[in-house]
PDB file of N, CA and C in Angstrom:
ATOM      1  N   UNK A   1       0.842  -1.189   0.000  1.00  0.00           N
ATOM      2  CA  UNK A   1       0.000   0.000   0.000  1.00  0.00           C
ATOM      3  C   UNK A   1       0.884   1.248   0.000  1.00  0.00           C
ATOM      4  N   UNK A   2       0.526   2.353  -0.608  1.00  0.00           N
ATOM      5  CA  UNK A   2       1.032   3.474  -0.612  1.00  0.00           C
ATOM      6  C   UNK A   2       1.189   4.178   0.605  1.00  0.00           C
ATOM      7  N   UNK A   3       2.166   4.192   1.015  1.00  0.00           N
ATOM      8  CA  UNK A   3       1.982   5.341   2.583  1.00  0.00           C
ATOM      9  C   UNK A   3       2.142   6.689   2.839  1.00  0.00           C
ATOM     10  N   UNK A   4       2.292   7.651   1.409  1.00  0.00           N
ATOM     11  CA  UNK A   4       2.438   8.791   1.708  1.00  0.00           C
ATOM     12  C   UNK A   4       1.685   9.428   0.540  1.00  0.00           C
ATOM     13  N   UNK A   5       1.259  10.672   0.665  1.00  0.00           N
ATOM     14  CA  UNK A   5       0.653  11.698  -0.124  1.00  0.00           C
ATOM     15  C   UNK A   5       0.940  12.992  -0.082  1.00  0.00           C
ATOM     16  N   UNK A   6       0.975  13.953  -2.028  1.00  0.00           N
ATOM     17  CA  UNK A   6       0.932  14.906  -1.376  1.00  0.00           C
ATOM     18  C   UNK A   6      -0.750  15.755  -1.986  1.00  0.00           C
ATOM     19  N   UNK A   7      -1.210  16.391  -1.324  1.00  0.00           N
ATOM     20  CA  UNK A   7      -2.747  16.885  -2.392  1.00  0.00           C
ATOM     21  C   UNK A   7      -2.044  18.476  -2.225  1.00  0.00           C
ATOM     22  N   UNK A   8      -2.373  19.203  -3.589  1.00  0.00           N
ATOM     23  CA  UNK A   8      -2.693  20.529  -4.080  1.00  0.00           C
ATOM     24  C   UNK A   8      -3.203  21.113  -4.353  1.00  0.00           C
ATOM     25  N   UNK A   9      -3.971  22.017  -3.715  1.00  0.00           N
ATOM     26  CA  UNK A   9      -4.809  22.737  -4.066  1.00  0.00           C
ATOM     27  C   UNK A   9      -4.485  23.794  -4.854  1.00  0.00           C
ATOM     28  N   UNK A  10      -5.283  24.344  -6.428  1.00  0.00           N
ATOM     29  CA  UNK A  10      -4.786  25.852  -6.901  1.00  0.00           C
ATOM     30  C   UNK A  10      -6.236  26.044  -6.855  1.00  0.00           C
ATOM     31  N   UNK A  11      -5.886  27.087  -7.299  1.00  0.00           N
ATOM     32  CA  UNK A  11      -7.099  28.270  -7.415  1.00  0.00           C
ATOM     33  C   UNK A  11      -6.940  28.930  -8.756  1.00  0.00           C
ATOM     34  N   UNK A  12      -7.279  29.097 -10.194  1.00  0.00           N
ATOM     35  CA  UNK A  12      -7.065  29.525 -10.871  1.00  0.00           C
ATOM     36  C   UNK A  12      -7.219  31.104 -11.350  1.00  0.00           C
ATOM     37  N   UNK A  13      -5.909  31.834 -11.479  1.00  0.00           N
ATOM     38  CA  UNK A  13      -6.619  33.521 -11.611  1.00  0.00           C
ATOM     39  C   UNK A  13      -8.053  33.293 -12.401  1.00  0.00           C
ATOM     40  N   UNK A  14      -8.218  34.541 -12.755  1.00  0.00           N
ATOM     41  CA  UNK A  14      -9.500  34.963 -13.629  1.00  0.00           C
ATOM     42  C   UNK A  14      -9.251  34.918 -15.446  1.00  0.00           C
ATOM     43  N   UNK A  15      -9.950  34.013 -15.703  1.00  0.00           N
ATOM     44  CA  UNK A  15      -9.682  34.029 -17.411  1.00  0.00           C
ATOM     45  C   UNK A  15      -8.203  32.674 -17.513  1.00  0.00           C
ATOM     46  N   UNK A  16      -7.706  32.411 -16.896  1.00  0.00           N
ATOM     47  CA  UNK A  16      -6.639  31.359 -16.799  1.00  0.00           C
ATOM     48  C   UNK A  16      -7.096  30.109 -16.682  1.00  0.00           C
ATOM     49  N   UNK A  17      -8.376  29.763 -16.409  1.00  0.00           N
ATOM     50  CA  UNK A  17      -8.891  28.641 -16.098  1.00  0.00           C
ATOM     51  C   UNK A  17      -8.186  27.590 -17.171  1.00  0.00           C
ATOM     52  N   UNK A  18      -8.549  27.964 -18.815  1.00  0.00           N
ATOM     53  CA  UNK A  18      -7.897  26.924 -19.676  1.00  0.00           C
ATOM     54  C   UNK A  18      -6.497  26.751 -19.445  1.00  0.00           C
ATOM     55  N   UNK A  19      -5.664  27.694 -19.043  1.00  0.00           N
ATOM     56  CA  UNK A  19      -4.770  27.602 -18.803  1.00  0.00           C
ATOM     57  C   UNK A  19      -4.232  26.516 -18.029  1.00  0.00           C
ATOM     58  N   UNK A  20      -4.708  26.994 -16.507  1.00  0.00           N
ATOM     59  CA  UNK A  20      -4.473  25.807 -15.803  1.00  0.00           C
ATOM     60  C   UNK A  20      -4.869  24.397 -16.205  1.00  0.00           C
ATOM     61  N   UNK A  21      -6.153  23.921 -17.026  1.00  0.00           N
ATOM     62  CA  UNK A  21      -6.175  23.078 -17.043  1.00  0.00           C
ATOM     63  C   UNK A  21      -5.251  21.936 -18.252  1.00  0.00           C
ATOM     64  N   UNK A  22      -4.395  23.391 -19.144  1.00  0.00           N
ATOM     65  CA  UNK A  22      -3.533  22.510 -20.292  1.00  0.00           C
ATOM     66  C   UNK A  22      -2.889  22.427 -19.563  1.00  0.00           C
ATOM     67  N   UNK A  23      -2.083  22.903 -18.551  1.00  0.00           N
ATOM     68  CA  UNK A  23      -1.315  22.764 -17.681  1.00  0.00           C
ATOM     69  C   UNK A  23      -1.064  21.608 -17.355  1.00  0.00           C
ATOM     70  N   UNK A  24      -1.961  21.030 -16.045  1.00  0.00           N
ATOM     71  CA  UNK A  24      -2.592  19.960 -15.586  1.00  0.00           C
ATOM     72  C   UNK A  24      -2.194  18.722 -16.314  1.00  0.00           C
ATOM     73  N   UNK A  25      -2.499  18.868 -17.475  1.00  0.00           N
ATOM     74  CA  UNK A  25      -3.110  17.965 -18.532  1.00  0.00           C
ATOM     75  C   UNK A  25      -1.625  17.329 -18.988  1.00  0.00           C
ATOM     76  N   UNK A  26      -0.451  18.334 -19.046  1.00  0.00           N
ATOM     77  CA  UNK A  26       0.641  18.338 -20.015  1.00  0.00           C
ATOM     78  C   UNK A  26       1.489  18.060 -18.704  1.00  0.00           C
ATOM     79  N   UNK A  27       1.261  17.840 -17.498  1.00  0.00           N
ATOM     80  CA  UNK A  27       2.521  17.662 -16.510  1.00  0.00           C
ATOM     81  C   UNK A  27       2.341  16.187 -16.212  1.00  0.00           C
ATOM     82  N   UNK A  28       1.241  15.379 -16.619  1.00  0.00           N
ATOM     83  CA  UNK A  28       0.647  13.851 -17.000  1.00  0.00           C
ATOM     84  C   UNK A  28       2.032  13.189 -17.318  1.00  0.00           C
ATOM     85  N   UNK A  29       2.689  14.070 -18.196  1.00  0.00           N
ATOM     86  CA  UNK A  29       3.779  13.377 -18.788  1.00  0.00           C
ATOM     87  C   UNK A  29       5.098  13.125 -17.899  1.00  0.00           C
ATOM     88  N   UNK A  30       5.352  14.203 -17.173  1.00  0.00           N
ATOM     89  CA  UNK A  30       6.693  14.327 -16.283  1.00  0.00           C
ATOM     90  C   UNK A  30       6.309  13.326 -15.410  1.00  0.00           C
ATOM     91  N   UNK A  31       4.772  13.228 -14.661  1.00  0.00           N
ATOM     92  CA  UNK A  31       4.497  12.034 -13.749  1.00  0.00           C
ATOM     93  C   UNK A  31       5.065  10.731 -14.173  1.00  0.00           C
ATOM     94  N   UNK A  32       4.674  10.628 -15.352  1.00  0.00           N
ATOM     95  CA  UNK A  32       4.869   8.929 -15.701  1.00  0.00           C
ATOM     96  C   UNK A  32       7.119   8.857 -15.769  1.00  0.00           C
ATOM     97  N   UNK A  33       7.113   9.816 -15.822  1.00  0.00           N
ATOM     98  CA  UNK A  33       8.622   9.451 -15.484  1.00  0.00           C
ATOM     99  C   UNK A  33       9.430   9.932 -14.475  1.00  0.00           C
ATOM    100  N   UNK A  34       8.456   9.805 -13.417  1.00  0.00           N
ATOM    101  CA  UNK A  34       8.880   9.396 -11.844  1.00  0.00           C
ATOM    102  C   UNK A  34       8.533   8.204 -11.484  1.00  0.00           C
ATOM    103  N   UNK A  35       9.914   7.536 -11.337  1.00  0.00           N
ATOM    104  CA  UNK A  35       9.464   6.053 -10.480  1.00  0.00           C
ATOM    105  C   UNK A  35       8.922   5.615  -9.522  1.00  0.00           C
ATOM    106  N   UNK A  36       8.947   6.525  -8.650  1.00  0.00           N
ATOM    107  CA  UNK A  36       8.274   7.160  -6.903  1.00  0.00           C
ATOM    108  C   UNK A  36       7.331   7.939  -6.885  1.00  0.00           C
ATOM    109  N   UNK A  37       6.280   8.183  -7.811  1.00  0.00           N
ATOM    110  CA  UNK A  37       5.799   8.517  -7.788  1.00  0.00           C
ATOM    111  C   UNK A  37       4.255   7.089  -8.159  1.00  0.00           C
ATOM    112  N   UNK A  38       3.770   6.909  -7.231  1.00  0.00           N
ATOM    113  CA  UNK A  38       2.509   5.217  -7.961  1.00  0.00           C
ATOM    114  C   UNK A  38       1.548   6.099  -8.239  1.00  0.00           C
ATOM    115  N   UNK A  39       1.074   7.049  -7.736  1.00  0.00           N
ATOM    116  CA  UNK A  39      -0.465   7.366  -8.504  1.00  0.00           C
ATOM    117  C   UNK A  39      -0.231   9.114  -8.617  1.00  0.00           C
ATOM    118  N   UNK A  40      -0.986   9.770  -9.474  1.00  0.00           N
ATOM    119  CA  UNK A  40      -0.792  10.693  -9.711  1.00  0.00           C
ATOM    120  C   UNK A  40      -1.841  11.403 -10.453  1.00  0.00           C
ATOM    121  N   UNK A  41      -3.099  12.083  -9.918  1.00  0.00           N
ATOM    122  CA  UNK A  41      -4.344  12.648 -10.617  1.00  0.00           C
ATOM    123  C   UNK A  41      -4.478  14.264 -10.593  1.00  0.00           C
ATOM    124  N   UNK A  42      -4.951  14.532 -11.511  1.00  0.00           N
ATOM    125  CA  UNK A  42      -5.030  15.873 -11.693  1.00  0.00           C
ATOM    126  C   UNK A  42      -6.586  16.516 -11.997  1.00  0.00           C
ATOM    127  N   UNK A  43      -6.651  17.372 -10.989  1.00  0.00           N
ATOM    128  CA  UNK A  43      -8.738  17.131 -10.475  1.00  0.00           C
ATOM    129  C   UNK A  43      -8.853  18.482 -10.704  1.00  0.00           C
ATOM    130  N   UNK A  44     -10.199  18.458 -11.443  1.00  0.00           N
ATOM    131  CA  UNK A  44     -10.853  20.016 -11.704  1.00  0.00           C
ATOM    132  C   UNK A  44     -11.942  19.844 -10.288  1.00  0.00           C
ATOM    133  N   UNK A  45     -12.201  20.774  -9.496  1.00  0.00           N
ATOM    134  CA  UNK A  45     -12.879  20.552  -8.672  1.00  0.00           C
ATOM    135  C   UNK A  45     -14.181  21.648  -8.622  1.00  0.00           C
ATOM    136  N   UNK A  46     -13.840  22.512  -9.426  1.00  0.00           N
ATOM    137  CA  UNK A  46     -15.011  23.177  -9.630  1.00  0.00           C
ATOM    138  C   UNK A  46     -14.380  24.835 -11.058  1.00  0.00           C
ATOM    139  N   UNK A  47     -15.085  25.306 -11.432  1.00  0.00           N
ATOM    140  CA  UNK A  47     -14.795  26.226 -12.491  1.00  0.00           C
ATOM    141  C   UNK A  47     -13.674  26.800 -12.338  1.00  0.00           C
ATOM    142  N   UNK A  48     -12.965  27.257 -11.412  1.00  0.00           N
ATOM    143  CA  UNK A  48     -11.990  27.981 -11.174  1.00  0.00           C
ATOM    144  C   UNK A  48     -10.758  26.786 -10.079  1.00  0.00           C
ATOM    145  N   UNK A  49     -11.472  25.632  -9.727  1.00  0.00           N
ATOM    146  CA  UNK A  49     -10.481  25.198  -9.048  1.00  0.00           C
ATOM    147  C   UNK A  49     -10.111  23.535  -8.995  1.00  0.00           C
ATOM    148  N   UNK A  50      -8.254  23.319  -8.891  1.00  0.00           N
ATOM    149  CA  UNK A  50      -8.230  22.354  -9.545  1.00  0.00           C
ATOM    150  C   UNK A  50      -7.544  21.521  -8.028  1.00  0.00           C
ATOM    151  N   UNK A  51      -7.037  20.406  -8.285  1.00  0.00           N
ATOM    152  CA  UNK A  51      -6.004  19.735  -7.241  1.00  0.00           C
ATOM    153  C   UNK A  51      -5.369  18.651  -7.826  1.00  0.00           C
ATOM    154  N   UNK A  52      -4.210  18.647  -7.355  1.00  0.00           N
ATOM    155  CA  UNK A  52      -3.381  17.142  -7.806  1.00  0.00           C
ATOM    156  C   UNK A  52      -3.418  16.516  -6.270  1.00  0.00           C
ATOM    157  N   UNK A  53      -3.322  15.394  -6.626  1.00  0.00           N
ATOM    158  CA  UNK A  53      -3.453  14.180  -5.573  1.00  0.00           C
ATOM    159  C   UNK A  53      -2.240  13.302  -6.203  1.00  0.00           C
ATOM    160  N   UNK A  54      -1.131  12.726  -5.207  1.00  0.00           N
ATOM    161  CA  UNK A  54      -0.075  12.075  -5.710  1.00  0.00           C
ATOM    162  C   UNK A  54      -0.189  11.119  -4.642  1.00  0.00           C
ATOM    163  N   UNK A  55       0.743   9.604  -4.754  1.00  0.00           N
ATOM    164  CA  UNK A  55       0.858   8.868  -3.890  1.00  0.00           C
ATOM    165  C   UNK A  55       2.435   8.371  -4.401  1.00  0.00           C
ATOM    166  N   UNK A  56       3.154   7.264  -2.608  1.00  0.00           N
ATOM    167  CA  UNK A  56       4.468   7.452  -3.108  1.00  0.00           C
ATOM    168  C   UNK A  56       4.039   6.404  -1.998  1.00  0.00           C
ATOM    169  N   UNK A  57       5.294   5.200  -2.420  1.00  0.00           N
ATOM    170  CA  UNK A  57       5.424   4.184  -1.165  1.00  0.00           C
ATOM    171  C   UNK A  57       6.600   4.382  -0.048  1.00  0.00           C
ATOM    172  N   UNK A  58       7.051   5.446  -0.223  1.00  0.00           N
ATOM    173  CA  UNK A  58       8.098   5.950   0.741  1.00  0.00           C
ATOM    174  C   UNK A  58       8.563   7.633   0.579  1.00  0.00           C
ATOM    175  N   UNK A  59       8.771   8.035   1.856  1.00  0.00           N
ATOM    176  CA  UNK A  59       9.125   9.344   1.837  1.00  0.00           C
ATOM    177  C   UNK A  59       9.700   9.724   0.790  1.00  0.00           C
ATOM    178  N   UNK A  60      10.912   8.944   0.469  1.00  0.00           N
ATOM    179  CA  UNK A  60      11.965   9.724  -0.565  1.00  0.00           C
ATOM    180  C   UNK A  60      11.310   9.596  -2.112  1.00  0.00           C
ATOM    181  N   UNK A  61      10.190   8.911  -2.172  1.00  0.00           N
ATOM    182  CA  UNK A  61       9.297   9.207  -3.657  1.00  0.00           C
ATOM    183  C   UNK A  61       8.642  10.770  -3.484  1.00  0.00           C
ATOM    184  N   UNK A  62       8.363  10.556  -2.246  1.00  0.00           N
ATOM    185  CA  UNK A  62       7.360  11.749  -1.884  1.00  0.00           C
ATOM    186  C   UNK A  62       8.337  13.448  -1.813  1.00  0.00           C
ATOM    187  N   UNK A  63       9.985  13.122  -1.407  1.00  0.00           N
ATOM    188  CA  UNK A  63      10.423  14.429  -1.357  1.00  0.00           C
ATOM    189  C   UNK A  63      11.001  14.408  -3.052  1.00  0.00           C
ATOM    190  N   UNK A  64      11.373  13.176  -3.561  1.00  0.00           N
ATOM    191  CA  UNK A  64      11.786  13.262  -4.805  1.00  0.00           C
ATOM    192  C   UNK A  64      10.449  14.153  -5.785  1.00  0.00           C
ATOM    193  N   UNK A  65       9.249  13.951  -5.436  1.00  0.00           N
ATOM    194  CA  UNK A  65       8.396  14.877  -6.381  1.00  0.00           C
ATOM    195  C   UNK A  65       8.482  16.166  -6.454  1.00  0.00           C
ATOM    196  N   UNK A  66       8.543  16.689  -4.954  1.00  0.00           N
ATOM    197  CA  UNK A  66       8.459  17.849  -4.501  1.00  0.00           C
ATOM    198  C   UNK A  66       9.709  18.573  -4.939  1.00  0.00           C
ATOM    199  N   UNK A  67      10.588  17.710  -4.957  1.00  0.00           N
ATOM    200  CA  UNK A  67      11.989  18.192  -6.212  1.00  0.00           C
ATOM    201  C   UNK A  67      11.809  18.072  -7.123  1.00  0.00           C
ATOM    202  N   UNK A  68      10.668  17.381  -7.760  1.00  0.00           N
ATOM    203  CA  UNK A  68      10.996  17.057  -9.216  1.00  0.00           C
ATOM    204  C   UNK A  68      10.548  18.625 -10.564  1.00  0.00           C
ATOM    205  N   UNK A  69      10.319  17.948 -11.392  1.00  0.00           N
ATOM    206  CA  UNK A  69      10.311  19.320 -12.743  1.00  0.00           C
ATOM    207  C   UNK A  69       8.524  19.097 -12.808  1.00  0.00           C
ATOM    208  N   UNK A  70       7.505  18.923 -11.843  1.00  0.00           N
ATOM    209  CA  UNK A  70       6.215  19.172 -12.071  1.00  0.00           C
ATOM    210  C   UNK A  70       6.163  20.390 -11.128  1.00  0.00           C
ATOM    211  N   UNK A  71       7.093  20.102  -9.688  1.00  0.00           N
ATOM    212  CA  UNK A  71       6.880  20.855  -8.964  1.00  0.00           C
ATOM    213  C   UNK A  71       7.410  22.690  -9.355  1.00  0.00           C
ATOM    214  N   UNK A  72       8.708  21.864  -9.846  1.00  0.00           N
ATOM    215  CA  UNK A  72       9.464  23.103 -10.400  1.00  0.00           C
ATOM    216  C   UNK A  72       8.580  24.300 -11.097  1.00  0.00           C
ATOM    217  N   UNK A  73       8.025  23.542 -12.570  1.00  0.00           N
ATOM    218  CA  UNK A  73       7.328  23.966 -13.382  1.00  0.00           C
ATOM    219  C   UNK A  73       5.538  24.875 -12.548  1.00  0.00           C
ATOM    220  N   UNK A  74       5.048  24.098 -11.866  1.00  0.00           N
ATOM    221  CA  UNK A  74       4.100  24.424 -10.894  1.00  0.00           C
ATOM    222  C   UNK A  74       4.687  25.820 -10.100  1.00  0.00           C
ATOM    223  N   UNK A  75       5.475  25.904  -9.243  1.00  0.00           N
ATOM    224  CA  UNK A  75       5.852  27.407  -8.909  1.00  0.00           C
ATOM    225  C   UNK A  75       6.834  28.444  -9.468  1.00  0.00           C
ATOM    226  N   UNK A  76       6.908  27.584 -10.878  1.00  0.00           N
ATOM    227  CA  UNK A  76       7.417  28.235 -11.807  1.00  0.00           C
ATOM    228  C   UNK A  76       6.423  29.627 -12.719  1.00  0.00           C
ATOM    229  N   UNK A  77       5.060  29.074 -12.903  1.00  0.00           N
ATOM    230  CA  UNK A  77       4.108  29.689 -13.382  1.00  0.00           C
ATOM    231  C   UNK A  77       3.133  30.108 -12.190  1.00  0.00           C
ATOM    232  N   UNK A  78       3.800  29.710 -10.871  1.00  0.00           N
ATOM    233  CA  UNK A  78       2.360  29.907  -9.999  1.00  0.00           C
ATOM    234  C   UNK A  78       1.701  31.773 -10.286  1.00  0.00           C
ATOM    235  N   UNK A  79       2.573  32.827 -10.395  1.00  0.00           N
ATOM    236  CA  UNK A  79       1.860  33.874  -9.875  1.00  0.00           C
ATOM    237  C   UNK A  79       1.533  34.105 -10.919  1.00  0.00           C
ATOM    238  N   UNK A  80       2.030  33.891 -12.159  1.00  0.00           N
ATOM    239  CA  UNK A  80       0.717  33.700 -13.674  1.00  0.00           C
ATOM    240  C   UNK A  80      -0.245  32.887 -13.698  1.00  0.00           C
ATOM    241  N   UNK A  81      -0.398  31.950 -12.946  1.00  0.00           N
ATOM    242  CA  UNK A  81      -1.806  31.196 -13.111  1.00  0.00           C
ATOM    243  C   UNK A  81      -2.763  31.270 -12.575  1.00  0.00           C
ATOM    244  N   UNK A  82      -2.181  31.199 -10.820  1.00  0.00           N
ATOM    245  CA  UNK A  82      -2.747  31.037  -9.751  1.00  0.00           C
ATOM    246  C   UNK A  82      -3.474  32.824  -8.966  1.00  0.00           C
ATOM    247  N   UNK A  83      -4.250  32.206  -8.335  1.00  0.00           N
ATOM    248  CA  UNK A  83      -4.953  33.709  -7.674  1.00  0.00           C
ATOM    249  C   UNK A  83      -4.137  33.634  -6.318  1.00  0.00           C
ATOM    250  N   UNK A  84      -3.741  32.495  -5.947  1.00  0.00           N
ATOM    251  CA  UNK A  84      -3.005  32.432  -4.224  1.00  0.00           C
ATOM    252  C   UNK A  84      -2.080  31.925  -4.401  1.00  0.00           C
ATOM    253  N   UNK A  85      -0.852  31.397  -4.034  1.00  0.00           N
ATOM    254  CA  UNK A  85      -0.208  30.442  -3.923  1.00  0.00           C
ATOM    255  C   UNK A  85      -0.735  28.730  -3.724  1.00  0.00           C
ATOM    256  N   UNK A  86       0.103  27.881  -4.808  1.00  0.00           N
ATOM    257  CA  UNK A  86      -0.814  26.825  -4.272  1.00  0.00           C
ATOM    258  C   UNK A  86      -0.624  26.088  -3.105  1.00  0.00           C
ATOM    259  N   UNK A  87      -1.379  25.678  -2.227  1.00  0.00           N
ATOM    260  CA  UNK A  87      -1.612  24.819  -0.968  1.00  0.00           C
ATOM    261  C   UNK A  87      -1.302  23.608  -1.272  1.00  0.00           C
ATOM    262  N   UNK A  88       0.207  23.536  -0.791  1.00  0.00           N
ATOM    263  CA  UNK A  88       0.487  21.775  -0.598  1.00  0.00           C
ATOM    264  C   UNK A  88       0.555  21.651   0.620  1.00  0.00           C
ATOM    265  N   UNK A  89      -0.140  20.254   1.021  1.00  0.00           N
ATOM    266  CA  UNK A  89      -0.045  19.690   1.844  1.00  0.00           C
ATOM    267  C   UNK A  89       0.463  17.964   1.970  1.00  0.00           C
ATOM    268  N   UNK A  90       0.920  17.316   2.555  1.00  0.00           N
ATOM    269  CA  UNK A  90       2.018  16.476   3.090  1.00  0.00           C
ATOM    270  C   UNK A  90       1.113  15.211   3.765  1.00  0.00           C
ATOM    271  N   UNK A  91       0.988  14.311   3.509  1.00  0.00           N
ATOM    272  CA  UNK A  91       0.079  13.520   4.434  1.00  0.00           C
ATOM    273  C   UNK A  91       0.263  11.950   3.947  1.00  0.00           C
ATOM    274  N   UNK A  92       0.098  11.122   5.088  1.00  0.00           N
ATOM    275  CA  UNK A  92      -0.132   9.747   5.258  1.00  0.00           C
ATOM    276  C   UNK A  92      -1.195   9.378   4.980  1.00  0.00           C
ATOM    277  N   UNK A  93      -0.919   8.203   3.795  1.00  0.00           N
ATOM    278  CA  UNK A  93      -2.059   7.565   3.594  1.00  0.00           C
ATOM    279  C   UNK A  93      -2.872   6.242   5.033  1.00  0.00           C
ATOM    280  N   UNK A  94      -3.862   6.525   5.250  1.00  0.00           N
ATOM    281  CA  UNK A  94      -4.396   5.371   6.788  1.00  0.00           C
ATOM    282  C   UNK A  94      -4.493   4.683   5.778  1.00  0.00           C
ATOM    283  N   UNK A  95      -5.726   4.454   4.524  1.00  0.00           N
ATOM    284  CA  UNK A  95      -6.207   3.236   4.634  1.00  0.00           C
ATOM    285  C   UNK A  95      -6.364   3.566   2.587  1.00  0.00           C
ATOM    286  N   UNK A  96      -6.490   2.255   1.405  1.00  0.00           N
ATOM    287  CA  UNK A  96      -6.664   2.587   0.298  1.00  0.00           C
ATOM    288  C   UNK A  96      -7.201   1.680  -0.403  1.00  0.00           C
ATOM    289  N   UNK A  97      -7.822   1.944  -1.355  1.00  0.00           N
ATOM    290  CA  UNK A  97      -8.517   0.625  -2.087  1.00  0.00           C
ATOM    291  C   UNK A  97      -8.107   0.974  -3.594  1.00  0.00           C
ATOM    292  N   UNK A  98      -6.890   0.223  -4.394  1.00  0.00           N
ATOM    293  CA  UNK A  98      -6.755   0.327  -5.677  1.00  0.00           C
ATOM    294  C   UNK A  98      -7.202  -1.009  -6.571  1.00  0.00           C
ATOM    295  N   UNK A  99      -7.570  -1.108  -7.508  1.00  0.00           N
ATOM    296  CA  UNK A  99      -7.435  -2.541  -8.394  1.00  0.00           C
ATOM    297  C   UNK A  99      -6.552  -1.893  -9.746  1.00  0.00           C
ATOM    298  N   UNK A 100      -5.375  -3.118  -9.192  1.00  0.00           N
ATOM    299  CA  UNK A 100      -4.653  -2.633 -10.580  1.00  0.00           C
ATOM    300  C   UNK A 100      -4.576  -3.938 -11.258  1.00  0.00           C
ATOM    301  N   UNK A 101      -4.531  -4.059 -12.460  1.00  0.00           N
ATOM    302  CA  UNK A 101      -4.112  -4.889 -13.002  1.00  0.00           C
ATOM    303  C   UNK A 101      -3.190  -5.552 -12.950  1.00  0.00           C
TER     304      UNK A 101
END
């Protein structure tokens, strides 16, 4: 089971919405080439607001993201995209239900 997470919250400025979401859409790719990185979703949560949800089976997947070139790229564009800074937060997974193939 996965034991660590990180979730992000943005907030998209005004009129950036598409923005953020090619965004989103195009950092799909840097995920799949993190090895430490097992799950990795990118959530519209309502018109203006989005979140990534990541999972990692050990810390050092979990600080390796937070180093990696999504994160980079993410507060790279934050004060062009974003209305706030985005909200990461750090957390243990308790309990999970995946079916993978």
């Amino acid at each position: 089971m996965d034991q660590f997470a990180i979730l992000a919250v943005l907030q998209a400025r005004p009129g950036k919405e598409n923005e953020v979401e090619e965004f989103l859409k195009s950092a799909r790719a840097l995920a799949l080439q993190e090895p430490g990185t097992l799950s990795w979703f990118a959530v519209k949560l309502g018109p203006a607001r989005f979140a990534i949800f990541d999972t990692f089976p050990d810390a050092a997947g979990r600080d390796a993201h937070l180093k990696g070139e999504i994160a980079r790229a993410l507060f790279a564009r934050a004060e062009e995209l974003f209305s706030a800074p985005p909200q990461v937060e750090q957390g243990t997974i308790l309990a999970s239900k995946t079916l993978r193939p």
